[in-house]
Protein backbone atom coordinates (compact mmCIF):
# COMPACT_ATOMS: atom_id res chain seq x y z
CA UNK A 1 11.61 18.17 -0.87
CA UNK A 2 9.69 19.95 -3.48
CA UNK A 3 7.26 22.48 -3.07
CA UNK A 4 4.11 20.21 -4.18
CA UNK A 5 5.47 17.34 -1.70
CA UNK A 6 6.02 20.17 1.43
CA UNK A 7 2.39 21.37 0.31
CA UNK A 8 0.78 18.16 0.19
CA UNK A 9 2.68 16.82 3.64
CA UNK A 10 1.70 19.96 5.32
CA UNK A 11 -2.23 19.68 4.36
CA UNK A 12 -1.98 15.95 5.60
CA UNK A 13 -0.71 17.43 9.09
CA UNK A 14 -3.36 20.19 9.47
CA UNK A 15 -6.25 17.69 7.91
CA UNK A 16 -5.29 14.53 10.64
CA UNK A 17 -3.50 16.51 13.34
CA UNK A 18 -1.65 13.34 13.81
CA UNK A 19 1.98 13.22 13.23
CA UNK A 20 3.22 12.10 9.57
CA UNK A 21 6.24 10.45 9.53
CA UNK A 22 8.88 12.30 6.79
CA UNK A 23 11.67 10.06 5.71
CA UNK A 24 13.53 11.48 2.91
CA UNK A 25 16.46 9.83 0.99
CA UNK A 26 15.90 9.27 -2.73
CA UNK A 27 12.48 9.25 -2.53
CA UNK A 28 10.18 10.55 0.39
CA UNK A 29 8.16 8.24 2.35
CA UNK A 30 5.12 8.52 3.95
CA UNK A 31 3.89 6.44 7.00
CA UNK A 32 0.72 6.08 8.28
CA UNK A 33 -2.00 3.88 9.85
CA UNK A 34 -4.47 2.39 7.96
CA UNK A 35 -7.81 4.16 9.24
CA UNK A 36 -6.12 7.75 7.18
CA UNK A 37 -5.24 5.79 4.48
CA UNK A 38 -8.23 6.34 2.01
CA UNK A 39 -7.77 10.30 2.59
CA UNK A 40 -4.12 10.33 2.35
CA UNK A 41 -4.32 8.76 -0.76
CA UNK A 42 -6.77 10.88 -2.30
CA UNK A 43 -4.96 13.71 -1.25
CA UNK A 44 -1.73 12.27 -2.62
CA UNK A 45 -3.76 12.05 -6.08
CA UNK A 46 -4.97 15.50 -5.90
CA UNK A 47 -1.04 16.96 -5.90
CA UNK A 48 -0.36 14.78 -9.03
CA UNK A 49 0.76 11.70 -8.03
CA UNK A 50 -1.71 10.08 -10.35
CA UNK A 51 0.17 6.71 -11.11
CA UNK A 52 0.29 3.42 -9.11
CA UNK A 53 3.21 1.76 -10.06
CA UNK A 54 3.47 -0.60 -7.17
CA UNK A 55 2.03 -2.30 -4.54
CA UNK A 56 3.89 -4.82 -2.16
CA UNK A 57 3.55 -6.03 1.43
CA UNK A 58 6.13 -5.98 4.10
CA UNK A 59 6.65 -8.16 7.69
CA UNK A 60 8.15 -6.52 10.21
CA UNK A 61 6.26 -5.50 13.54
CA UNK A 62 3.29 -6.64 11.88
CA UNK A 63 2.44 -6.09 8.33
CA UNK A 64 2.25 -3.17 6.23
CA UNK A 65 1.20 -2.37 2.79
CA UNK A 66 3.96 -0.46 0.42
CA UNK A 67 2.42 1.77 -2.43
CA UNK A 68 4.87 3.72 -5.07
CA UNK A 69 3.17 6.75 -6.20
CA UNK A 70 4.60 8.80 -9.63
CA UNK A 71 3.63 12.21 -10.81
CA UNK A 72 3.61 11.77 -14.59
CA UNK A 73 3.96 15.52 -14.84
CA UNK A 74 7.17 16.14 -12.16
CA UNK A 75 8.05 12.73 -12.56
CA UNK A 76 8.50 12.16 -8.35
CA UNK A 77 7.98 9.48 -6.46
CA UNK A 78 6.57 8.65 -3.30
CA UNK A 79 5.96 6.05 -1.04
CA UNK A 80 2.97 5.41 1.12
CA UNK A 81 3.89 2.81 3.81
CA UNK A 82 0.48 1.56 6.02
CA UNK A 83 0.66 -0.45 9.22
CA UNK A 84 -1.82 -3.09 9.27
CA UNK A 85 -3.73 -3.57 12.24
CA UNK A 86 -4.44 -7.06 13.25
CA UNK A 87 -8.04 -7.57 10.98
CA UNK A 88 -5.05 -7.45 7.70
CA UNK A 89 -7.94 -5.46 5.96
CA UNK A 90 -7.00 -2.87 4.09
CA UNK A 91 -9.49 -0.48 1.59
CA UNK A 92 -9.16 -1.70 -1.92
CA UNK A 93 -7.67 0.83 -4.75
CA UNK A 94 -9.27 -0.63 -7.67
CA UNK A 95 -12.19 2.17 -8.27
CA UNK A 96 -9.74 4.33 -8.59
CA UNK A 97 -6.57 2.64 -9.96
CA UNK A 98 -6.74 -0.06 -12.29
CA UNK A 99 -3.76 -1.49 -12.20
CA UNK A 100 -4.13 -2.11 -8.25
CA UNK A 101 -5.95 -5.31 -9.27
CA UNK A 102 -3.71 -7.34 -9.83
CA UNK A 103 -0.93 -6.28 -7.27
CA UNK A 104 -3.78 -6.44 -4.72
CA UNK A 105 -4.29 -10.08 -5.80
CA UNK A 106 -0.85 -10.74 -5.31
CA UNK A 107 -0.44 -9.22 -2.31
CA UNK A 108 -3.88 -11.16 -0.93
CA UNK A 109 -2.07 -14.86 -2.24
CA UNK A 110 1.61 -14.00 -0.73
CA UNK A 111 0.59 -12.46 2.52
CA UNK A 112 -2.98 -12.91 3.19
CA UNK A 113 -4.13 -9.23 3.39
CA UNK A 114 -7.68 -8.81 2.51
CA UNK A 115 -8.56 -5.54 0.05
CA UNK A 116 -11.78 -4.74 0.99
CA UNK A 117 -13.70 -4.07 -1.84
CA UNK A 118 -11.90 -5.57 -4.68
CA UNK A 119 -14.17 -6.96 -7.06
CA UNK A 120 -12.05 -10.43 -7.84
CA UNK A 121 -10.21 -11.08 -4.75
CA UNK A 122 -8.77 -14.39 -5.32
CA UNK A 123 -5.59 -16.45 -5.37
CA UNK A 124 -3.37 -15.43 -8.64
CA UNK A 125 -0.20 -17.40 -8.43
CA UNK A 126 -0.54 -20.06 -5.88
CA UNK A 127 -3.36 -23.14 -6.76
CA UNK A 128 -6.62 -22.53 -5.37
CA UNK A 129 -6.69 -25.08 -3.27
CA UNK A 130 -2.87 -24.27 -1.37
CA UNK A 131 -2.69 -23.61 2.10
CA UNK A 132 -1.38 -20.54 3.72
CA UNK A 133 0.87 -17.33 2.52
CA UNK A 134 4.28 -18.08 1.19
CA UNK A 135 5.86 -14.71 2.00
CA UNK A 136 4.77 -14.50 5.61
CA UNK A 137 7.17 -15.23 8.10
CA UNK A 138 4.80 -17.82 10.22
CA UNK A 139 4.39 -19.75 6.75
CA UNK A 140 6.15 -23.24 7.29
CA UNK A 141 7.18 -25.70 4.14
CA UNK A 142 5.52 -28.85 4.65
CA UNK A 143 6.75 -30.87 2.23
CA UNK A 144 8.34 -30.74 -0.93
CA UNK A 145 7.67 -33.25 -4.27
């Protein structure tokens, strides 16, 4: 782990006194709930980490928001992984991240997590008028034409 990441992960530690996950492999991973999120992200921008370059959803006890993080200096990566509580509401990143728009979009049509905040939250690959969230495991296919 580099010295900005140890920095960074031991500032999170002292600021939360909660306990931050560490999983390291190729790239270090961060796991939280979602009331630090907001802070641990801004903190995460503050140590360079200054580009979004994804956002995703995953189901497995629950849902949970995936962000990938880059330093365009070091070139790192991180990942900031956020367990949902059962509201699905999660602070939006567009203020400060344009690009989170439209992943937030997608992630609100596929899984049905609400960004609170976003200024266009709406449906950006499935109609307007479809039914449910394709990528959760609850959805059931209907019917096919």
């Amino acid at each position: 782990m580099s010295k900005i990441c140890e920095r960074m992960i031991s500032s999170l530690k002292e600021e939360y006194q909660q306990n931050v996950e560490i999983i390291e492999n190729t790239q270090m991973a961060i796991c939280i709930e979602v009331n630090i999120f907001l802070g641990t992200v801004k903190k995460v921008k503050e140590y360079g980490f200054n580009f979004l370059v994804d956002l995703t959803a995953v189901e497995e006890e629950g849902l949970s928001c995936i962000y990938h993080f880059m330093s365009l200096r070091t070139h790192e990566l991180i990942r900031i992984k956020v367990k949902l509580d059962e509201k699905l509401e999660i602070p939006s990143l567009t203020k400060d991240w344009t690009a989170a728009n439209v992943q937030e979009r997608e992630v609100y049509d596929l899984f049905g997590i609400n960004f609170t905040g976003h200024p266009n939250l709406k449906r950006i690959l499935c109609p307007d008028n479809f039914i449910g969230h394709p990528l959760r495991k609850d959805f059931k296919i209907i019917q096919r034409r």
